[in-house]
PDB file of N, CA and C in Angstrom:
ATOM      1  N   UNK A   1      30.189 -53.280 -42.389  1.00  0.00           N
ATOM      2  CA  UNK A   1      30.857 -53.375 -41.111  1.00  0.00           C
ATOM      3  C   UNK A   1      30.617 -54.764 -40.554  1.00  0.00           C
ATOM      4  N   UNK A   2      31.300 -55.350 -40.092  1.00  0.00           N
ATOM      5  CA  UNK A   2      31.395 -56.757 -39.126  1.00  0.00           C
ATOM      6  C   UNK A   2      31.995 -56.388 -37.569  1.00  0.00           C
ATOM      7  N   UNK A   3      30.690 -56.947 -37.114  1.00  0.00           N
ATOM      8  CA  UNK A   3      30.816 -56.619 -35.532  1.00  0.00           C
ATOM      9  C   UNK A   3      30.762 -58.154 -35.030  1.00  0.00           C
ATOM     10  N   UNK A   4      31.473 -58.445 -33.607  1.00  0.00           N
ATOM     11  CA  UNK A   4      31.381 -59.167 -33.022  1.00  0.00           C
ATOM     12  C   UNK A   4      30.220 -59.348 -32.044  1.00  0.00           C
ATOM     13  N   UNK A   5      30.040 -60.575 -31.175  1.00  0.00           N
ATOM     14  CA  UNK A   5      28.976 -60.159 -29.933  1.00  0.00           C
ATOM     15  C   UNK A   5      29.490 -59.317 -29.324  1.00  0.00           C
ATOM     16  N   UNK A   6      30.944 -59.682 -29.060  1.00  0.00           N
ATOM     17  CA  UNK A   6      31.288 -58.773 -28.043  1.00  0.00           C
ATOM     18  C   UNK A   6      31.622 -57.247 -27.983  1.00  0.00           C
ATOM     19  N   UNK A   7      31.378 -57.108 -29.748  1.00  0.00           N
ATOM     20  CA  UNK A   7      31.145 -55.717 -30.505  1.00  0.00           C
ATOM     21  C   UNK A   7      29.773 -54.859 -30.244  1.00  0.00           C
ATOM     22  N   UNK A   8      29.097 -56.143 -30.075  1.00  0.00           N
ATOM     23  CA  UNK A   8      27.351 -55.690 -29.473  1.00  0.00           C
ATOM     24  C   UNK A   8      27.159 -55.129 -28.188  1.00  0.00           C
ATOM     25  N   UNK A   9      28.020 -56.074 -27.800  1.00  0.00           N
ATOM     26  CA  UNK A   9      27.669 -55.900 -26.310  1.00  0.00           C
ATOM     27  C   UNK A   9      28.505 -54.267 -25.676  1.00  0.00           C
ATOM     28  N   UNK A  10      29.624 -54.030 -26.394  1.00  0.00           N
ATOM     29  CA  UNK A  10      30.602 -53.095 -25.413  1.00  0.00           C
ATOM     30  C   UNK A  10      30.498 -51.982 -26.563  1.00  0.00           C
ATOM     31  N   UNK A  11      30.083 -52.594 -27.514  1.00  0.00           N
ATOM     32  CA  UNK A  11      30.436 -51.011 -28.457  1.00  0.00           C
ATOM     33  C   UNK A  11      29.357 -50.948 -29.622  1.00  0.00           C
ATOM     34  N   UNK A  12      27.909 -50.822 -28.922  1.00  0.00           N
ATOM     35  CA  UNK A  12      26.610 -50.839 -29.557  1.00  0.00           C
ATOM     36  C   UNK A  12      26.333 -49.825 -30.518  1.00  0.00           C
ATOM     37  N   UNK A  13      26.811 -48.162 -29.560  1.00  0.00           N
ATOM     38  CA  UNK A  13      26.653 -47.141 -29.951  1.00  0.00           C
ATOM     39  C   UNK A  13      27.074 -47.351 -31.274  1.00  0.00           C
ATOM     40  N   UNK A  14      28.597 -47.561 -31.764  1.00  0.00           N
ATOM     41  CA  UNK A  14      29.286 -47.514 -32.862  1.00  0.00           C
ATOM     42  C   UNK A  14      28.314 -48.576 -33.917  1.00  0.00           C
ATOM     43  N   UNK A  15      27.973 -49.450 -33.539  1.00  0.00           N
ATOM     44  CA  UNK A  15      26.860 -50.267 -34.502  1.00  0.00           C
ATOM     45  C   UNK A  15      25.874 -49.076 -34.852  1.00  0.00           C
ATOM     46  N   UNK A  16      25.371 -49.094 -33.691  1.00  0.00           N
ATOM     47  CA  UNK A  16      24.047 -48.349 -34.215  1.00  0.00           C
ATOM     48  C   UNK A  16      24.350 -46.977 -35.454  1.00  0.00           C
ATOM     49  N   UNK A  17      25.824 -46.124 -35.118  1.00  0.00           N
ATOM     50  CA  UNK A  17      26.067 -44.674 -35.881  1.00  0.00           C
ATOM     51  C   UNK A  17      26.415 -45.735 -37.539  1.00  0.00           C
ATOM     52  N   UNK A  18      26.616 -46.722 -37.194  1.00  0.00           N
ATOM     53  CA  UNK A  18      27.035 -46.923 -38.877  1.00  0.00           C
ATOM     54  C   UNK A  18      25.571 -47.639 -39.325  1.00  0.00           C
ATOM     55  N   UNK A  19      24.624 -48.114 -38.509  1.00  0.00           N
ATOM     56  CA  UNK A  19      23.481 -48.510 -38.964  1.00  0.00           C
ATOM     57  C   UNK A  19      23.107 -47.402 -39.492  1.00  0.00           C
ATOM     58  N   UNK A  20      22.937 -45.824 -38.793  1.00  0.00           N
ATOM     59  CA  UNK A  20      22.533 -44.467 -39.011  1.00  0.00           C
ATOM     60  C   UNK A  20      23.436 -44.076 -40.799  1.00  0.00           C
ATOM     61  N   UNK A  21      24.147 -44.434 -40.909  1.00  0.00           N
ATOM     62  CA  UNK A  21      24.750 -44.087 -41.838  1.00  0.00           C
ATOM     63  C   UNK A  21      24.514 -44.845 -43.165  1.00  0.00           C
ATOM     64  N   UNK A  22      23.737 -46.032 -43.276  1.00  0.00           N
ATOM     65  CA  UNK A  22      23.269 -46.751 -43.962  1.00  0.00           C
ATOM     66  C   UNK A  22      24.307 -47.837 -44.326  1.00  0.00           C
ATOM     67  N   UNK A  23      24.734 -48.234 -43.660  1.00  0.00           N
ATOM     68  CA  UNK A  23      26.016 -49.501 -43.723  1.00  0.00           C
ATOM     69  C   UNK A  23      25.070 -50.716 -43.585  1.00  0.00           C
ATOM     70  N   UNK A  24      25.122 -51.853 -43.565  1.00  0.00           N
ATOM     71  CA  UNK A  24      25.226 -53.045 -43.606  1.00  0.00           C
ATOM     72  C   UNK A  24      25.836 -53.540 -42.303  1.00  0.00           C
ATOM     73  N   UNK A  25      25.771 -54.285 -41.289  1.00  0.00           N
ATOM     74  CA  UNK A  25      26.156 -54.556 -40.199  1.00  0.00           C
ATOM     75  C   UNK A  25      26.284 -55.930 -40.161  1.00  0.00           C
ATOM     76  N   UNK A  26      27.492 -57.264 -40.476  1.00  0.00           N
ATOM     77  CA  UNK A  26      27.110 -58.835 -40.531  1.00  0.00           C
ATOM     78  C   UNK A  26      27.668 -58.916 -38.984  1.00  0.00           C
ATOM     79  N   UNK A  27      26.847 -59.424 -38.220  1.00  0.00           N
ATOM     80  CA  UNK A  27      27.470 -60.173 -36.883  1.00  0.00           C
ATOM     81  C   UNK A  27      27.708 -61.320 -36.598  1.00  0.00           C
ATOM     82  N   UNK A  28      29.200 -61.571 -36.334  1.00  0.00           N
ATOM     83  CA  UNK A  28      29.880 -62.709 -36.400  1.00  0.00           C
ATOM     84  C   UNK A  28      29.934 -63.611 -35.382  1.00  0.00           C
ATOM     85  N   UNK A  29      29.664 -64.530 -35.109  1.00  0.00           N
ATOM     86  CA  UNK A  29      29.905 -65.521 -33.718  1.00  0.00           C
ATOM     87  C   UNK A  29      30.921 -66.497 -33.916  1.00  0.00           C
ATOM     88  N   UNK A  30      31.948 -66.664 -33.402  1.00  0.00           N
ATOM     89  CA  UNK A  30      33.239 -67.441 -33.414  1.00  0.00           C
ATOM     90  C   UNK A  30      33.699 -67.080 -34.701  1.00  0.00           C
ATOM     91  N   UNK A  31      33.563 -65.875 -35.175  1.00  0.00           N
ATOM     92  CA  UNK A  31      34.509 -65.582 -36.365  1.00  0.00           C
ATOM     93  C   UNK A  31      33.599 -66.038 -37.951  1.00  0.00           C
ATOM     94  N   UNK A  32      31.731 -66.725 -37.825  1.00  0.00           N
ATOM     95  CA  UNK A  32      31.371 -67.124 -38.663  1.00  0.00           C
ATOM     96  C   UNK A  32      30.201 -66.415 -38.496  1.00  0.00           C
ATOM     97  N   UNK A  33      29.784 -66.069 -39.409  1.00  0.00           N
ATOM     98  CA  UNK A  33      28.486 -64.804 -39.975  1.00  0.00           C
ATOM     99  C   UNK A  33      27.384 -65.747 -39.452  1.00  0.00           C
ATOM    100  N   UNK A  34      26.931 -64.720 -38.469  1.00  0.00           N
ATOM    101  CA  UNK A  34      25.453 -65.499 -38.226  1.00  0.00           C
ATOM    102  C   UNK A  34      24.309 -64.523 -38.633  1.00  0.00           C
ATOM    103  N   UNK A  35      24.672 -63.249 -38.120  1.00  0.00           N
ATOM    104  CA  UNK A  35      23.188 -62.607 -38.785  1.00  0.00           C
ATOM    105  C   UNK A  35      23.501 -60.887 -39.617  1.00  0.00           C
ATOM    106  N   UNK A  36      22.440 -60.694 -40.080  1.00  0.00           N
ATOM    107  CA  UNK A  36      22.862 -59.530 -40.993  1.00  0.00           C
ATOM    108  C   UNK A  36      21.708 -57.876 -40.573  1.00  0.00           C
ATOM    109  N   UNK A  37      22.443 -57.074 -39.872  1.00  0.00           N
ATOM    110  CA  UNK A  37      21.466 -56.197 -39.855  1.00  0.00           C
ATOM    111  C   UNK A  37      21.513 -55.289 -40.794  1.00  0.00           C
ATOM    112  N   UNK A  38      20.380 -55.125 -41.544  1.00  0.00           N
ATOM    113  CA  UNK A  38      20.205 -54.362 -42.293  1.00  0.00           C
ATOM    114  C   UNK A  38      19.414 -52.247 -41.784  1.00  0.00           C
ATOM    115  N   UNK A  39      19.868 -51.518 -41.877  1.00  0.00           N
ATOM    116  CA  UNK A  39      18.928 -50.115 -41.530  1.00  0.00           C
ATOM    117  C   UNK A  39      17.515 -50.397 -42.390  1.00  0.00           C
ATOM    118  N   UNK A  40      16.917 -49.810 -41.299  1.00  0.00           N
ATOM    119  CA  UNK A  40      15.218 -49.561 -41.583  1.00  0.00           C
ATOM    120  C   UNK A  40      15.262 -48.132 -42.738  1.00  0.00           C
ATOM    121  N   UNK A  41      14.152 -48.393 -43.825  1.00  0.00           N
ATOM    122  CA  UNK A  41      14.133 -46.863 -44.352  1.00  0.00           C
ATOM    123  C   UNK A  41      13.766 -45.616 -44.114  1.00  0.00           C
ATOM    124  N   UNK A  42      14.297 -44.601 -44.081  1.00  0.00           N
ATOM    125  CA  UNK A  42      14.018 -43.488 -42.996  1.00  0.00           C
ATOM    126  C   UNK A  42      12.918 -42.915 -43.605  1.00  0.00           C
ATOM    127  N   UNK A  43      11.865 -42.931 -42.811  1.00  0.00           N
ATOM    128  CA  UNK A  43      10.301 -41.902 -42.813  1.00  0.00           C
ATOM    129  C   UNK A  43      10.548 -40.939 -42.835  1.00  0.00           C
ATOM    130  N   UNK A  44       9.805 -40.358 -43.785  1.00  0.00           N
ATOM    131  CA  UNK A  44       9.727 -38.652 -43.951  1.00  0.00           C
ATOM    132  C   UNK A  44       8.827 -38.005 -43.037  1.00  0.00           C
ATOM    133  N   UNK A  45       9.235 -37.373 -42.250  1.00  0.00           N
ATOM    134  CA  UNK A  45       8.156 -36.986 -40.991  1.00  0.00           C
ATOM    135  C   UNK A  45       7.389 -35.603 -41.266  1.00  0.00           C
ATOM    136  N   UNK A  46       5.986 -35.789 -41.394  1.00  0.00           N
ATOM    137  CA  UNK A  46       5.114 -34.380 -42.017  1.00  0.00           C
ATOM    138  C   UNK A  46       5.348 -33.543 -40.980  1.00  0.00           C
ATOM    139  N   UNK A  47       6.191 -32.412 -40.900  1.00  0.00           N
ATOM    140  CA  UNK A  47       5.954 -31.594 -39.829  1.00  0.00           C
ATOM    141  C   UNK A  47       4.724 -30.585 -39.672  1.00  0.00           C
ATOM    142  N   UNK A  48       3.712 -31.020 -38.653  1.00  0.00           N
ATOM    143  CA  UNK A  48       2.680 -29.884 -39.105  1.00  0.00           C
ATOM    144  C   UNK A  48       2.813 -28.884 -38.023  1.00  0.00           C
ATOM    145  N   UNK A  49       2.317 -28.138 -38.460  1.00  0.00           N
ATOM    146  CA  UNK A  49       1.960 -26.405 -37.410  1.00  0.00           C
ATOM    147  C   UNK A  49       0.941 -26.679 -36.275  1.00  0.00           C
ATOM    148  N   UNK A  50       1.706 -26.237 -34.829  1.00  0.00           N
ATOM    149  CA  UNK A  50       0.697 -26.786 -34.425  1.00  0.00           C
ATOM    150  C   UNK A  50      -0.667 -26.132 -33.930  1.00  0.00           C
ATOM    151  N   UNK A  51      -1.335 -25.217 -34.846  1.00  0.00           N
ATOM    152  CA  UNK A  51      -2.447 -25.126 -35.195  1.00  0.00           C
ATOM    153  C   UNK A  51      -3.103 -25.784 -35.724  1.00  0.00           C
ATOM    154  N   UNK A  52      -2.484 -26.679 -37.160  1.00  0.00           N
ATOM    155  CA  UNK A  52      -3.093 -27.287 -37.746  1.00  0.00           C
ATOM    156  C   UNK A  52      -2.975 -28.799 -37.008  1.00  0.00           C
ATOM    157  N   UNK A  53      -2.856 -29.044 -36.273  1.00  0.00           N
ATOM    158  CA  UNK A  53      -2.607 -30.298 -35.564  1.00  0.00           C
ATOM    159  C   UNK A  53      -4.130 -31.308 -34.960  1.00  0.00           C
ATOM    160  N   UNK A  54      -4.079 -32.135 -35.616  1.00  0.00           N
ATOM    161  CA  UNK A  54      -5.605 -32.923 -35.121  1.00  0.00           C
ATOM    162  C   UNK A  54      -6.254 -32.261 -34.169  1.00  0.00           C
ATOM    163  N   UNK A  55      -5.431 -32.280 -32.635  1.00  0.00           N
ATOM    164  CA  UNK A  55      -5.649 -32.582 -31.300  1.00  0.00           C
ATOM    165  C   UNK A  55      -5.879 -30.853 -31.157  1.00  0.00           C
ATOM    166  N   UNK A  56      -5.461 -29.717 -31.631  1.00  0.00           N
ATOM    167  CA  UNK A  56      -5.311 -28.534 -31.160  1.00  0.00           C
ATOM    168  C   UNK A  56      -6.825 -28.136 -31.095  1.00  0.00           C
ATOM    169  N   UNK A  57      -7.046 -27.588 -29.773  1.00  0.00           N
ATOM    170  CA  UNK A  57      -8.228 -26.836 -29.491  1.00  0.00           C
ATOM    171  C   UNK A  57      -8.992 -27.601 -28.662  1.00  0.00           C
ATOM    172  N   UNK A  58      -8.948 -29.661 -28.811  1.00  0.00           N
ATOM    173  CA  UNK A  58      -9.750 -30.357 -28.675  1.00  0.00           C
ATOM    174  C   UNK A  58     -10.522 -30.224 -27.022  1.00  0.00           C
ATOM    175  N   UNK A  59      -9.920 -29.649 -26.505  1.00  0.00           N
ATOM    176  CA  UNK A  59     -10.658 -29.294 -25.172  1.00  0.00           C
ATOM    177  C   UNK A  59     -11.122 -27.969 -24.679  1.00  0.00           C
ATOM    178  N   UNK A  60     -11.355 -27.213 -25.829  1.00  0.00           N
ATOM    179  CA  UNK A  60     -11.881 -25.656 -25.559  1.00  0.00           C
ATOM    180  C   UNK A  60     -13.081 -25.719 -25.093  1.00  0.00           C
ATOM    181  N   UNK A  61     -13.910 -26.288 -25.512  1.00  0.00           N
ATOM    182  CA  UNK A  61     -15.396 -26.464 -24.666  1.00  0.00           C
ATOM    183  C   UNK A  61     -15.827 -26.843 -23.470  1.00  0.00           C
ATOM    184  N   UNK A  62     -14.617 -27.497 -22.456  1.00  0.00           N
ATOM    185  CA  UNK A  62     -14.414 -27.761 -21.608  1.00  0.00           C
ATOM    186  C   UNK A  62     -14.920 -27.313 -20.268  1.00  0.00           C
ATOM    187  N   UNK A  63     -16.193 -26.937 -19.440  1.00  0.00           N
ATOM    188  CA  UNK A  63     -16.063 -26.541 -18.744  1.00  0.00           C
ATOM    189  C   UNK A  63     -15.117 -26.083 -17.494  1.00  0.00           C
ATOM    190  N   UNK A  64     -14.705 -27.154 -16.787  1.00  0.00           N
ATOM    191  CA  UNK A  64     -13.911 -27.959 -15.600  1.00  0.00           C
ATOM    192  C   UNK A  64     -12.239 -26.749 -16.475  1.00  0.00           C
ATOM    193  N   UNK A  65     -12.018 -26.660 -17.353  1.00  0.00           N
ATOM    194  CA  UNK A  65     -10.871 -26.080 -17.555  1.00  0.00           C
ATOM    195  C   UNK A  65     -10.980 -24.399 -17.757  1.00  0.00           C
ATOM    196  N   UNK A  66     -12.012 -23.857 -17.529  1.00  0.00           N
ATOM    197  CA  UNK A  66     -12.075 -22.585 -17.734  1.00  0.00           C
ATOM    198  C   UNK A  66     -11.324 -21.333 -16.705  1.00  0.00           C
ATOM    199  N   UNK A  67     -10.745 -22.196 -15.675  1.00  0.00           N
ATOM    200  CA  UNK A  67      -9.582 -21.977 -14.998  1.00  0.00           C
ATOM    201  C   UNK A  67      -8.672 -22.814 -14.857  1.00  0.00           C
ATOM    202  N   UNK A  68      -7.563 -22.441 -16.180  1.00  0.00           N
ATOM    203  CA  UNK A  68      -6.488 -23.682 -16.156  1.00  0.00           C
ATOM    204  C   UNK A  68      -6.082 -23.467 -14.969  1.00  0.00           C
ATOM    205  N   UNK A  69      -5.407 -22.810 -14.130  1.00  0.00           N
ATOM    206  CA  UNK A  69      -4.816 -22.401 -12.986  1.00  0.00           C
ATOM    207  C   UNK A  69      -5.299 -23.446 -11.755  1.00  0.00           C
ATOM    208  N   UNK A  70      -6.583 -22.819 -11.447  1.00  0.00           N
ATOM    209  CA  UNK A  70      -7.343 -24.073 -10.572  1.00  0.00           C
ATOM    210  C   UNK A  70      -7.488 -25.249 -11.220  1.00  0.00           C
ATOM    211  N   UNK A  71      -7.418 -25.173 -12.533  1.00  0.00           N
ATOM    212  CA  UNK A  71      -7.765 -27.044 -12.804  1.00  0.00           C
ATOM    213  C   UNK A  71      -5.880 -27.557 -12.447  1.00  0.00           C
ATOM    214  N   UNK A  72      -4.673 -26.723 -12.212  1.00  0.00           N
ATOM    215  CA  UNK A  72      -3.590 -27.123 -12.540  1.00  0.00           C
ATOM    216  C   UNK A  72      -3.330 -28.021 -10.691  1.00  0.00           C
ATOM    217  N   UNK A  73      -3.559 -26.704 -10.224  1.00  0.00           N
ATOM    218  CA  UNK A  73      -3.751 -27.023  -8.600  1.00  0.00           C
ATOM    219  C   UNK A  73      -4.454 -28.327  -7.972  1.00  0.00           C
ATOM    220  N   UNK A  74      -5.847 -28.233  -8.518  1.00  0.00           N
ATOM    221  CA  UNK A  74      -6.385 -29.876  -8.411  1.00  0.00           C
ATOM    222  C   UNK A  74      -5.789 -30.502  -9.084  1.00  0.00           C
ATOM    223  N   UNK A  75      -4.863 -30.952 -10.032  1.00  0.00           N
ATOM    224  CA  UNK A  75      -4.475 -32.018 -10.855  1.00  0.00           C
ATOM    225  C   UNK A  75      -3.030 -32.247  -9.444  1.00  0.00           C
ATOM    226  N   UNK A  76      -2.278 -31.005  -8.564  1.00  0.00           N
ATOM    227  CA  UNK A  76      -1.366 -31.281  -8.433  1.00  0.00           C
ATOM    228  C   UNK A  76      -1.513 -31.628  -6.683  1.00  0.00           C
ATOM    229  N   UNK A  77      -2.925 -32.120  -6.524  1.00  0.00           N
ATOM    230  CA  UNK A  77      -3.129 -31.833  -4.870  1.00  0.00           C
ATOM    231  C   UNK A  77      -3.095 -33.146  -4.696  1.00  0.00           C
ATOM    232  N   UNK A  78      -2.488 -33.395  -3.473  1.00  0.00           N
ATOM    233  CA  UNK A  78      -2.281 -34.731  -3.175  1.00  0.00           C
ATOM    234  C   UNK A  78      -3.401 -35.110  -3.151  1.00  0.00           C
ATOM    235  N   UNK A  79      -3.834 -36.909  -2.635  1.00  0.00           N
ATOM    236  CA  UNK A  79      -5.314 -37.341  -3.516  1.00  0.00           C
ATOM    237  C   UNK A  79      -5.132 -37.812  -1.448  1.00  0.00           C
ATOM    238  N   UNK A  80      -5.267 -37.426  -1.043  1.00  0.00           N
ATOM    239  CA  UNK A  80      -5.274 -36.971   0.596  1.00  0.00           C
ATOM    240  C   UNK A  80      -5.559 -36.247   1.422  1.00  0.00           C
ATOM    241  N   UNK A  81      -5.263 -34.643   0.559  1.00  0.00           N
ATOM    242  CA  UNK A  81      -4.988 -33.485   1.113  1.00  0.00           C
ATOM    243  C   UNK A  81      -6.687 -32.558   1.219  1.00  0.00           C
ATOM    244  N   UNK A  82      -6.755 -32.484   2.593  1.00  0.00           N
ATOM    245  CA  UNK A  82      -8.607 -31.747   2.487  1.00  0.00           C
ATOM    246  C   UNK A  82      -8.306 -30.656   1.847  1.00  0.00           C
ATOM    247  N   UNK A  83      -9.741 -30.830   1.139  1.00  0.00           N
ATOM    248  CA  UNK A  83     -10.465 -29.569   0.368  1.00  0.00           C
ATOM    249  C   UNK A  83     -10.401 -28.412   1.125  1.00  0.00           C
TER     250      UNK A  83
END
């Protein structure tokens, strides 16, 4: 695909769906190739469970949270408002 600036500028989206599609993108300035975007290679993303997830559990020992409820209330009280 060959896009203009002014292809950049007003009609990005359409760059970007053919970047998504694995096209080649040369962008032209006064009609002469100045730069070439190439797509990044797409990462395979590990989906894990989120049980098995680093972070899961990491605050069970928590005192201060043993009432999420009241810990939700102090998180949402204005930093003003008397005790």
């Amino acid at each position: 695909m060959e896009a203009s600036i002014v292809d950049l500028r007003y009609r990005m989206k359409e760059v970007l769906a053919a970047l998504d599609r694995g096209e080649k993108v040369t962008v032209l300035y006064r009609g002469e190739e100045r730069a070439l975007l190439v797509p990044l290679p797409r990462k395979k993303s590990k989906k894990v469970p989120p049980r098995k997830a680093p972070g899961f559990g990491m605050w069970k020992d928590r005192a201060d949270l043993a009432d999420p409820a009241a810990w939700l209330r102090d998180q949402r009280r204005g930093r003003f408002d008397a005790s």
